[in-house]
C-alpha atoms as a PDB file:
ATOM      1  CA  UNK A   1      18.154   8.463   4.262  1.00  0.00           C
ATOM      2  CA  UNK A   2      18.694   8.975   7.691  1.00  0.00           C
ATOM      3  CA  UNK A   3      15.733   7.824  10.723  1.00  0.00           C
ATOM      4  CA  UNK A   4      13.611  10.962  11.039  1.00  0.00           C
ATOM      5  CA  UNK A   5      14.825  12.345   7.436  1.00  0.00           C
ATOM      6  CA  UNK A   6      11.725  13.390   4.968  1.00  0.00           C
ATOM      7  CA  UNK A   7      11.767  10.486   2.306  1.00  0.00           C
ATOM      8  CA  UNK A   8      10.328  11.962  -0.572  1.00  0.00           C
ATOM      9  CA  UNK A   9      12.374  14.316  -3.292  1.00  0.00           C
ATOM     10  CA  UNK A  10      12.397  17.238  -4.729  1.00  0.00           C
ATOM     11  CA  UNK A  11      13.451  17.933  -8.067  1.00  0.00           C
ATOM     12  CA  UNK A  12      14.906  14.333  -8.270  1.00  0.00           C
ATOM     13  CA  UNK A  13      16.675  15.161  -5.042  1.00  0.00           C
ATOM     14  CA  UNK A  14      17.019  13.525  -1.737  1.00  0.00           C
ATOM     15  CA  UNK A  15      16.211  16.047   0.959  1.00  0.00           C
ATOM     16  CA  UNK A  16      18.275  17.088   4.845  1.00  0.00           C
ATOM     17  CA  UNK A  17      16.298  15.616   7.582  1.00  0.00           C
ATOM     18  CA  UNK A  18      14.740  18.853   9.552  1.00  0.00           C
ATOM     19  CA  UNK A  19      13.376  19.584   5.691  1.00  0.00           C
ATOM     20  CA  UNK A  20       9.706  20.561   5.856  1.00  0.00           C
ATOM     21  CA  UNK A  21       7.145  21.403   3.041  1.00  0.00           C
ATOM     22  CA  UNK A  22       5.344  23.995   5.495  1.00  0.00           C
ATOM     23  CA  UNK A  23       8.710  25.771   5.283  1.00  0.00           C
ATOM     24  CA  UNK A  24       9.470  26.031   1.157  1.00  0.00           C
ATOM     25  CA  UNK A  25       6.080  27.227   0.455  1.00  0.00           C
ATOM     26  CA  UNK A  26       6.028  29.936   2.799  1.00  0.00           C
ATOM     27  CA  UNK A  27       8.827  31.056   0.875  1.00  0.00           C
ATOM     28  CA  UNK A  28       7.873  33.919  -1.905  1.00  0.00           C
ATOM     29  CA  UNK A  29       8.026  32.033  -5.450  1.00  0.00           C
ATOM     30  CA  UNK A  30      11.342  34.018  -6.419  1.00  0.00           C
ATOM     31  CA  UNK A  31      13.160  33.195  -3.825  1.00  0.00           C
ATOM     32  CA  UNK A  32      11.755  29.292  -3.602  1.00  0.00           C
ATOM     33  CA  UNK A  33      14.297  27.441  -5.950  1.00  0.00           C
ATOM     34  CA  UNK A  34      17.214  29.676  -4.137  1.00  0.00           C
ATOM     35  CA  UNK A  35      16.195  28.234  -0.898  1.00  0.00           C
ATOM     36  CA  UNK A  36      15.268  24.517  -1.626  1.00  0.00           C
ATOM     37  CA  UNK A  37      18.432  24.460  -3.144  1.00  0.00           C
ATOM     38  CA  UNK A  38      20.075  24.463   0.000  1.00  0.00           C
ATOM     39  CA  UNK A  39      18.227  21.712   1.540  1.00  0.00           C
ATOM     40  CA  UNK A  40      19.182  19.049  -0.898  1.00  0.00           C
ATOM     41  CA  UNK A  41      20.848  16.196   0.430  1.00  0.00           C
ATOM     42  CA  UNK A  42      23.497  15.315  -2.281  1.00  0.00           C
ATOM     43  CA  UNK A  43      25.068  12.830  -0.174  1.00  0.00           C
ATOM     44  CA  UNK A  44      22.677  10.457   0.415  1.00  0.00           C
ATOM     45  CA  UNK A  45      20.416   7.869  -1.776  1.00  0.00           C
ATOM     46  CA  UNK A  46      16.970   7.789  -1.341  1.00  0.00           C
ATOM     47  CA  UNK A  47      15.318   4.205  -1.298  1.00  0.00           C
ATOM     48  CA  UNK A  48      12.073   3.736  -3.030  1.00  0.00           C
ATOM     49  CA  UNK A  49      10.287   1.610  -0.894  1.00  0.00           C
ATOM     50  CA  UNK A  50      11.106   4.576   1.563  1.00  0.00           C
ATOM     51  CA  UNK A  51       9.525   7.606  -0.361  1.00  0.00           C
ATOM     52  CA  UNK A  52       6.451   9.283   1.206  1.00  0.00           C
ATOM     53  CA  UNK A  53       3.553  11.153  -0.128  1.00  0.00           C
ATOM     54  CA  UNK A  54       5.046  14.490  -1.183  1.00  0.00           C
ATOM     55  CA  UNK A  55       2.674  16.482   1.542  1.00  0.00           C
ATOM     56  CA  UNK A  56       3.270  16.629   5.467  1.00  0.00           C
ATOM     57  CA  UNK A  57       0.453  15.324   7.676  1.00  0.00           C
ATOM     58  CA  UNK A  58      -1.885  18.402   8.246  1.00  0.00           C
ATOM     59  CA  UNK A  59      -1.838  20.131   4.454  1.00  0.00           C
ATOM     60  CA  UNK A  60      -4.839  19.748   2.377  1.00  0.00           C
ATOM     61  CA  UNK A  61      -5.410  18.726  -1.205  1.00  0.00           C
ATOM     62  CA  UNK A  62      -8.201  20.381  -2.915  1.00  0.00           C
ATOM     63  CA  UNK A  63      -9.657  19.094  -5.975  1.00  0.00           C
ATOM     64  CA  UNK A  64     -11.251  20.587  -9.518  1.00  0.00           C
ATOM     65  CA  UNK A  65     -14.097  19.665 -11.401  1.00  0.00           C
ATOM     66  CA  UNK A  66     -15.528  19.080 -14.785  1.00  0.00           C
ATOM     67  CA  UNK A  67     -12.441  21.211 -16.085  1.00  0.00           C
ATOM     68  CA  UNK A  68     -12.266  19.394 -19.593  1.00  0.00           C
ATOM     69  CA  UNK A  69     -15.096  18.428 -22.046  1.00  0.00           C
ATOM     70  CA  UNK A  70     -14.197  14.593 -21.493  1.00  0.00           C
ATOM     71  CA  UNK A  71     -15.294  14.934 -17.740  1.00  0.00           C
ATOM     72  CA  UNK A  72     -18.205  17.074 -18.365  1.00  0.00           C
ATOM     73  CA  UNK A  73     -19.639  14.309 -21.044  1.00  0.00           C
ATOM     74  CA  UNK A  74     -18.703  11.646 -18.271  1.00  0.00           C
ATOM     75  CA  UNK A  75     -20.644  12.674 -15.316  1.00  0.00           C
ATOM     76  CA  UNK A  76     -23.469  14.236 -17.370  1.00  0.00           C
ATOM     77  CA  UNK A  77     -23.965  10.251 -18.777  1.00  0.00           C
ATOM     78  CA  UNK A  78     -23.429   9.234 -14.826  1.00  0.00           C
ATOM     79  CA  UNK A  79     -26.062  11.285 -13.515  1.00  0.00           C
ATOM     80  CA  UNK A  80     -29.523  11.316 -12.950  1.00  0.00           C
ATOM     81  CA  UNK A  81     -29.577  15.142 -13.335  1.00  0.00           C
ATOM     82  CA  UNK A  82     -27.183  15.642 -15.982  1.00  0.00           C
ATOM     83  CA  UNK A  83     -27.903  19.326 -16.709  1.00  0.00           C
ATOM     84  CA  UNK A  84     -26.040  20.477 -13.545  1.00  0.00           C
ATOM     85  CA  UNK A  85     -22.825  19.241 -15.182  1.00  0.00           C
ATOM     86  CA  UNK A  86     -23.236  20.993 -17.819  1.00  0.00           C
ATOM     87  CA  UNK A  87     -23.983  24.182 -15.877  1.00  0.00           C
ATOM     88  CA  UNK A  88     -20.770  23.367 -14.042  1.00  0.00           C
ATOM     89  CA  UNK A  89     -18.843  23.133 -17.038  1.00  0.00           C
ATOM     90  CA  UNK A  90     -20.155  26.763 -18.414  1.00  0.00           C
ATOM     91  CA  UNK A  91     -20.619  28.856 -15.275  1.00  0.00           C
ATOM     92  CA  UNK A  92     -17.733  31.488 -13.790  1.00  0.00           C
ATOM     93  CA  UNK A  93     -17.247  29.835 -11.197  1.00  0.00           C
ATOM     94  CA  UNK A  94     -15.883  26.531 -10.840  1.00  0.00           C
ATOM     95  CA  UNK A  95     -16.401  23.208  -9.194  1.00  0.00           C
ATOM     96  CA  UNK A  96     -14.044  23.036  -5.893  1.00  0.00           C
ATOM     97  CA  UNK A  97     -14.310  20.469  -3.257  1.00  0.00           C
ATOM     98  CA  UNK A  98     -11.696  18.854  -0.624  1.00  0.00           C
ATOM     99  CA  UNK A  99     -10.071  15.802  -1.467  1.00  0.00           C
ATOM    100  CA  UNK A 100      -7.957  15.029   1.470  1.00  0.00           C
ATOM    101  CA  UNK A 101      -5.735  15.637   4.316  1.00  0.00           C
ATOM    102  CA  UNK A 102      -2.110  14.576   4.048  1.00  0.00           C
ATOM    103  CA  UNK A 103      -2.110  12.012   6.718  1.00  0.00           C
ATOM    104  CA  UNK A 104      -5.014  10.047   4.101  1.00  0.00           C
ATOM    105  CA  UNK A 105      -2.600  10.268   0.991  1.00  0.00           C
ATOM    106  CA  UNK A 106      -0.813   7.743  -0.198  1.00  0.00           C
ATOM    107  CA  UNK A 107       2.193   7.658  -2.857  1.00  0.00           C
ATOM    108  CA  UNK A 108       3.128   5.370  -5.575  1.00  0.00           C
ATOM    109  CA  UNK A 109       4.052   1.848  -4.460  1.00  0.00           C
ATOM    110  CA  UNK A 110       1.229   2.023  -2.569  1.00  0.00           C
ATOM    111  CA  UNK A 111      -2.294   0.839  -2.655  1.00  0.00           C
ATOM    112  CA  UNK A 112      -5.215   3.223  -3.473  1.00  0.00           C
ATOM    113  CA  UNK A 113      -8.881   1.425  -2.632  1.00  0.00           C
ATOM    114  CA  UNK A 114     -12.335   0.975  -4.319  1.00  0.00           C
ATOM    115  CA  UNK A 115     -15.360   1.492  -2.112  1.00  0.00           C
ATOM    116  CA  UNK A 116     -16.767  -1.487  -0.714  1.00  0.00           C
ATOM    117  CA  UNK A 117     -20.243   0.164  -0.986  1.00  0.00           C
ATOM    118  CA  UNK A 118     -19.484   1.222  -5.042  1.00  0.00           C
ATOM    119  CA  UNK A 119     -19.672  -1.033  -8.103  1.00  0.00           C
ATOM    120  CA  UNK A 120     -18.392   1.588 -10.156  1.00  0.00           C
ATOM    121  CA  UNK A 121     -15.319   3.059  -9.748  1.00  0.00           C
ATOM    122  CA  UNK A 122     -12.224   4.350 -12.039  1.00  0.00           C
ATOM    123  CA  UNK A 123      -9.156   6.545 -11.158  1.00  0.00           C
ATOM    124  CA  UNK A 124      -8.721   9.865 -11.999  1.00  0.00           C
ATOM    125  CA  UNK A 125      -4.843  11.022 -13.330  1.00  0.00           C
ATOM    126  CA  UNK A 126      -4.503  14.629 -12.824  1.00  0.00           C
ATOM    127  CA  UNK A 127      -2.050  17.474 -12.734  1.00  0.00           C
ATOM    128  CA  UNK A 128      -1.613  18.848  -9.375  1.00  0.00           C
ATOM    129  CA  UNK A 129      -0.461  22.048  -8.780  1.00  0.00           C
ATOM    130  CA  UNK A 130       1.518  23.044  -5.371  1.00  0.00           C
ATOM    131  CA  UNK A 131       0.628  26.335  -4.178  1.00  0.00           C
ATOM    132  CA  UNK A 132       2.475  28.364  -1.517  1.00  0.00           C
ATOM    133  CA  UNK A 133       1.214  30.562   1.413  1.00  0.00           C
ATOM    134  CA  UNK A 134       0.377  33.686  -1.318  1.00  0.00           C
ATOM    135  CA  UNK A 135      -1.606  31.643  -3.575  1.00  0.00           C
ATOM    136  CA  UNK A 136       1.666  31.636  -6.101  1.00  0.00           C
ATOM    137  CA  UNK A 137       1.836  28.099  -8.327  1.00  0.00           C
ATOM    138  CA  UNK A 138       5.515  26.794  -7.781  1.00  0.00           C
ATOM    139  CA  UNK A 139       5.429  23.303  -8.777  1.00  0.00           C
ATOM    140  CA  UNK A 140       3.504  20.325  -9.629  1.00  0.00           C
ATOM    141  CA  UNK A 141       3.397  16.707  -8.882  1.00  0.00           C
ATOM    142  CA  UNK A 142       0.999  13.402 -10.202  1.00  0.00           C
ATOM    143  CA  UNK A 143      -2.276  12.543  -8.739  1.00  0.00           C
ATOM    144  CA  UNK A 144      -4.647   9.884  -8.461  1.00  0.00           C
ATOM    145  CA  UNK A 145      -8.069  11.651  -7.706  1.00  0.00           C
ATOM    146  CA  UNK A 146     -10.110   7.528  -7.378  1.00  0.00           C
ATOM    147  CA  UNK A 147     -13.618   8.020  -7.937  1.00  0.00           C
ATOM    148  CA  UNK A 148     -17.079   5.870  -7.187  1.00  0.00           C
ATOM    149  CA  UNK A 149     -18.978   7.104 -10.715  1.00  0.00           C
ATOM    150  CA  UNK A 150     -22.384   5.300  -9.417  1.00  0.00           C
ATOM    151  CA  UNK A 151     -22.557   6.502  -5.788  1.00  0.00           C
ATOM    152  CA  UNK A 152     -21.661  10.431  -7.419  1.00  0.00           C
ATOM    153  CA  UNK A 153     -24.391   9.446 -10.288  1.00  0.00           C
ATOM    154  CA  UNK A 154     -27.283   9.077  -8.174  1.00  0.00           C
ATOM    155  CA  UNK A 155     -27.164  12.537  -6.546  1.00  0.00           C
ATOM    156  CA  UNK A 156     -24.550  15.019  -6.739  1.00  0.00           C
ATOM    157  CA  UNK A 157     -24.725  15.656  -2.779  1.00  0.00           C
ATOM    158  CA  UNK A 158     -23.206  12.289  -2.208  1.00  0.00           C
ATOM    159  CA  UNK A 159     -20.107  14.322  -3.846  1.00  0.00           C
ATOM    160  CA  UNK A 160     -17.892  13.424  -0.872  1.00  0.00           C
ATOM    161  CA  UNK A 161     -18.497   9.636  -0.158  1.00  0.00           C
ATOM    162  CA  UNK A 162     -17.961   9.435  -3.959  1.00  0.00           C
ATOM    163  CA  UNK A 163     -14.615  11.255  -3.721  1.00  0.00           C
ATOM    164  CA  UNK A 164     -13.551  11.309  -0.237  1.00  0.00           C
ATOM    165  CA  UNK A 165     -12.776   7.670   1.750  1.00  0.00           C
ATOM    166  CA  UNK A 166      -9.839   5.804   3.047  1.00  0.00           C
ATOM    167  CA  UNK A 167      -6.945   5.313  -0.196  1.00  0.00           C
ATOM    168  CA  UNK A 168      -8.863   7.814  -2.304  1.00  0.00           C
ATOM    169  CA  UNK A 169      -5.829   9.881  -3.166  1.00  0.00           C
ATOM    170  CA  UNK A 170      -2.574   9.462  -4.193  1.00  0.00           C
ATOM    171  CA  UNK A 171       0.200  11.872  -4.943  1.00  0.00           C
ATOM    172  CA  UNK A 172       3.372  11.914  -5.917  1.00  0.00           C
ATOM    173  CA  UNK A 173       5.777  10.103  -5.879  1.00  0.00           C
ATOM    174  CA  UNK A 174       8.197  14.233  -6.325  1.00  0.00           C
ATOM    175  CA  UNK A 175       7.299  17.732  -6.515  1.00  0.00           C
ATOM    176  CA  UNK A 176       8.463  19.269  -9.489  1.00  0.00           C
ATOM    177  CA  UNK A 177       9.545  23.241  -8.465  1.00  0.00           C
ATOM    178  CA  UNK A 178       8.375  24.993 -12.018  1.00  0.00           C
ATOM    179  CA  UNK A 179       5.285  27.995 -12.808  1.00  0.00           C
ATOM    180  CA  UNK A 180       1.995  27.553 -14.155  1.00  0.00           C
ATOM    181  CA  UNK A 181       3.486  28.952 -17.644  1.00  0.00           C
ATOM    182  CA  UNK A 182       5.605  25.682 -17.791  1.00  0.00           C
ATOM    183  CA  UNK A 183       2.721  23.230 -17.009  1.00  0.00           C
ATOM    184  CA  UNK A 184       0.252  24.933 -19.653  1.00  0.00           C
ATOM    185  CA  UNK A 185       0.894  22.071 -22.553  1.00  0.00           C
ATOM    186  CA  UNK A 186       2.187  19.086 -19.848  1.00  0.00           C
ATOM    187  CA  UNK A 187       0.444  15.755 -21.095  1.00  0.00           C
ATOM    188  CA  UNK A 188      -1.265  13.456 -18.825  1.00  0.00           C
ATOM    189  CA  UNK A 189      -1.383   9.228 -19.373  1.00  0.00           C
ATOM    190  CA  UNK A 190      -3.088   6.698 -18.010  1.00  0.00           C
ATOM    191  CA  UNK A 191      -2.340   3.507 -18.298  1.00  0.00           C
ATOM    192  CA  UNK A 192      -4.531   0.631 -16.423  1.00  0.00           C
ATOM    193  CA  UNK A 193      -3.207  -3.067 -15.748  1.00  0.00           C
ATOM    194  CA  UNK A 194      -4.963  -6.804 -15.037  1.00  0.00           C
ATOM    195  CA  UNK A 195      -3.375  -9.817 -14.841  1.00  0.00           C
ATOM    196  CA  UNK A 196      -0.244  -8.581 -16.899  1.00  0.00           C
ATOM    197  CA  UNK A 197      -2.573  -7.201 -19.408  1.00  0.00           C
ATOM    198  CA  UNK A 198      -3.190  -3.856 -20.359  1.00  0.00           C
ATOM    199  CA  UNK A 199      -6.752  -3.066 -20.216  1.00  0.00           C
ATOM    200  CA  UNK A 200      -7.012   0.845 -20.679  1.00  0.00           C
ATOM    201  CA  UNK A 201      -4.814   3.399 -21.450  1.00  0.00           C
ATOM    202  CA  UNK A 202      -5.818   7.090 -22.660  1.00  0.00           C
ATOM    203  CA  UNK A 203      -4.028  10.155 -22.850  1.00  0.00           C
ATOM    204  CA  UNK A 204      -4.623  13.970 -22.587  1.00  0.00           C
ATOM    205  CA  UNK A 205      -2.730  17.704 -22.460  1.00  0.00           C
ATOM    206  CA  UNK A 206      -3.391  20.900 -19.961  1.00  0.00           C
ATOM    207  CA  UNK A 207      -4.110  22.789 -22.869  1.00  0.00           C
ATOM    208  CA  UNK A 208      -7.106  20.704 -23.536  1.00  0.00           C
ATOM    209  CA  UNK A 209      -8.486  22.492 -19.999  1.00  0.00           C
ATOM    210  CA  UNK A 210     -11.166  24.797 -20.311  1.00  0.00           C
ATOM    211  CA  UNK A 211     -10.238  26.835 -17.114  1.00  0.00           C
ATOM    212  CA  UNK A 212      -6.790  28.392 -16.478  1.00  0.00           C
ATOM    213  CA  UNK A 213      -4.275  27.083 -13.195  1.00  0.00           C
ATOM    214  CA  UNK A 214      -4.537  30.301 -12.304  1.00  0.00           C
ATOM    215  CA  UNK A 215      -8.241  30.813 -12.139  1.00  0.00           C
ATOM    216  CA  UNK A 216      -8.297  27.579 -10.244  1.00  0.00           C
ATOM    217  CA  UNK A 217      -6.401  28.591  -7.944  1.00  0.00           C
ATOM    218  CA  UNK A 218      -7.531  32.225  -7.548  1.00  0.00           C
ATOM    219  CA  UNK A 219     -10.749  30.830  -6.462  1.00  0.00           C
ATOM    220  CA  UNK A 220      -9.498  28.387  -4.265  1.00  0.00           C
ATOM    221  CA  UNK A 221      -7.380  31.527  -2.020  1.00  0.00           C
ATOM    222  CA  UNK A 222     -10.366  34.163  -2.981  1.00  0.00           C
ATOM    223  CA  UNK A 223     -11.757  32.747   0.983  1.00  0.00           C
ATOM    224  CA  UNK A 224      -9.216  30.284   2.448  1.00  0.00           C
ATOM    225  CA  UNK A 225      -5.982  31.109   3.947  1.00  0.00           C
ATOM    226  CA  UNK A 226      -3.446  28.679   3.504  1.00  0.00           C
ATOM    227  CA  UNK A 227      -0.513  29.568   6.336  1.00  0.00           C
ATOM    228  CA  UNK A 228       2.162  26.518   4.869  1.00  0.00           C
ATOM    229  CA  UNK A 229       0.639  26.664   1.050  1.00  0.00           C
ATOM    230  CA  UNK A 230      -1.953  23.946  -0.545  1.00  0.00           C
ATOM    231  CA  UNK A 231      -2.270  21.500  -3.374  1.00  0.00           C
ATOM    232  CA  UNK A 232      -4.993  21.270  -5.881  1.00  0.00           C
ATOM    233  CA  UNK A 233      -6.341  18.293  -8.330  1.00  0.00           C
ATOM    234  CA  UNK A 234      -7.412  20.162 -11.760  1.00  0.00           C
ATOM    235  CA  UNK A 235      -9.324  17.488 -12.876  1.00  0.00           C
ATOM    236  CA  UNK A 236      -9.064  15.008 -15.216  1.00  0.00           C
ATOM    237  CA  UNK A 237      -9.610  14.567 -19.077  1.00  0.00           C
ATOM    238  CA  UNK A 238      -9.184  11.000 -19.309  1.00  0.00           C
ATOM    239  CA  UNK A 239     -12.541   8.578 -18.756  1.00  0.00           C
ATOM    240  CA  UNK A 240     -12.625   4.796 -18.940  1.00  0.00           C
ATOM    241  CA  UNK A 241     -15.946   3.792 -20.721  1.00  0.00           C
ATOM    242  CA  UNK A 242     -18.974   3.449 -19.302  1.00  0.00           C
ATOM    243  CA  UNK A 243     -18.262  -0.398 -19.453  1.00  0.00           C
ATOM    244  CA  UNK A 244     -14.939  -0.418 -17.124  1.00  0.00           C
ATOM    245  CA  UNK A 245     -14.835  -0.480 -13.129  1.00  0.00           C
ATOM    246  CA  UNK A 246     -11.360  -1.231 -11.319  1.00  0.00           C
ATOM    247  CA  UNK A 247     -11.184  -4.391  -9.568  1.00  0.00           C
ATOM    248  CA  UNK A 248      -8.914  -5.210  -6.523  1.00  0.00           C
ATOM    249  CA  UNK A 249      -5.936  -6.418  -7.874  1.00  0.00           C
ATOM    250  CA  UNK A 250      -5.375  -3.762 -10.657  1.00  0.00           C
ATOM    251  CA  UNK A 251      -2.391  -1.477 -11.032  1.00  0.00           C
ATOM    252  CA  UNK A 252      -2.974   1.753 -12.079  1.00  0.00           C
ATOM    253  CA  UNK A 253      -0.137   4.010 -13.647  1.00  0.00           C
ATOM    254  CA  UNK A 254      -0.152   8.155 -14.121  1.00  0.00           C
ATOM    255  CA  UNK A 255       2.030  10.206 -16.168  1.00  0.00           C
ATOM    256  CA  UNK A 256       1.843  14.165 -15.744  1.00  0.00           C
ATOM    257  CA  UNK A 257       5.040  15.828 -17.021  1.00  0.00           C
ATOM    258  CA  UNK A 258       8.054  14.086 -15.543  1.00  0.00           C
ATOM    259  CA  UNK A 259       6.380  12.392 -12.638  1.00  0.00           C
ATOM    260  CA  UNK A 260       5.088   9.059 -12.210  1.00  0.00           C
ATOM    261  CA  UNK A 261       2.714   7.994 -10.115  1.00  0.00           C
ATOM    262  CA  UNK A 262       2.236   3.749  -9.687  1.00  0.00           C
ATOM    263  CA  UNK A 263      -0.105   2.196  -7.548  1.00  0.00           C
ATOM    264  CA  UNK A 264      -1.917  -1.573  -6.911  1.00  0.00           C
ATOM    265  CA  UNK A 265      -6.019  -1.112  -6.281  1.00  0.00           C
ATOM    266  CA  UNK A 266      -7.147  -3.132  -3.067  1.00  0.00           C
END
């Protein structure tokens, strides 16, 4: 790509430099594929040391919570008060909480981190759904929602140092432009590597979700606006034992759909 192109795809596709996310998803979803269309940059390769997180610098990422059975069994164990999970799980409305800003994300070939402070911590492989300006689902991409299980464990309120710190997130490394009706059976892997080794791998489906995309994202827009559209973790269905924590040094690979999502642990 050209110096001051966006290096990330769409589609599979290179984008023109001037390209900006802001700009597709303040289109309506009808007329979305029309007009990415005409930004794709056919002529040029795209490098992929040169990709960046599929998100400009100021858009959020909002994540989901205890959306499948396998999460709400895995932080009920976790946690000192365990019925609050399960509460979670069952109520109307569900569990929403920021995950990052894009300047904080990071893409695959990059490193996510462990906390320092954490002795437990595991990643999270997740559908994420990209949301324009009206609150209309017109694509997905991978993500990497990391997570410190033991700082989260000992009270609920520490919700955000568990989730939210410095190589937390990862996303990427392409948006795929489809609806919510396409992602409703999409399966999710995760495979997790030491020393040339395999030493986890698990595997899920959307259907398996208890909540709809739609929901989800109903109640994320039923109070925010979202002027150049949004993306949203729906939570994961794939837990590492109780035994496993990710060490420095890992590598940790996501499958959602046709996207995948690589990245070293430091």
């Amino acid at each position: 790509m050209t110096s001051g192109g966006p290096r990330w795809m769409l589609d599979g596709q290179p984008l023109v430099a001037g390209f900006t996310l802001g700009a597709l998803l303040r289109q309506p979803a009808a007329a979305l594929a029309d007009w990415a269309a005409q930004h794709y940059d056919t002529d040029r390769g795209i490098q992929a040391q040169g990709i960046l997180p599929p998100i400009e610098p100021l858009h959020e990422v909002w994540a989901s919570g205890v959306t499948y059975l396998r999460s709400r069994d895995a932080r009920k164990a976790e946690s000192s008060v365990a019925d609050v999970y399960e509460k979670v799980y069952e109520a109307q409305r569900p569990e929403l909480f920021m995950k990052a800003v894009g300047w904080r994300v990071v893409t695959s070939g990059q490193a996510v981190r462990v906390r320092n402070d954490s002795r437990w911590n595991v990643p999270e492989p997740e559908l994420t759904l990209v949301i324009n300006a009206r609150g209309e689902i017109v694509g997905y991409t991978a993500g990497n929602d990391m997570s410190s299980r033991d700082i989260e464990g000992e009270n609920p309120l520490y919700l955000p140092q568990a989730k939210i710190y410095t190589g937390a997130c990862a996303l990427g490394p392409e948006i795929i432009l489809t609806d919510a009706e396409a992602m409703r059976a999409l399966p999710v892997t995760l495979e997790i590597w030491r020393d040339g080794a395999a030493v986890f791998s698990g595997e899920t489906n959307i259907a398996r979700m208890k909540r709809s995309l739609e929901e989800l994202v109903g109640y994320l827009y039923r109070e925010l606006d979202f002027p150049d559209g949004a993306f949203l973790m729906t939570g994961t269905g794939i837990v590492p034992p109780e035994s496993f924590s990710l060490r420095p040094g890992d590598c940790v690979k996501i499958q959602v759909g046709e996207v995948t999502l690589e990245n070293s642990v430091a």
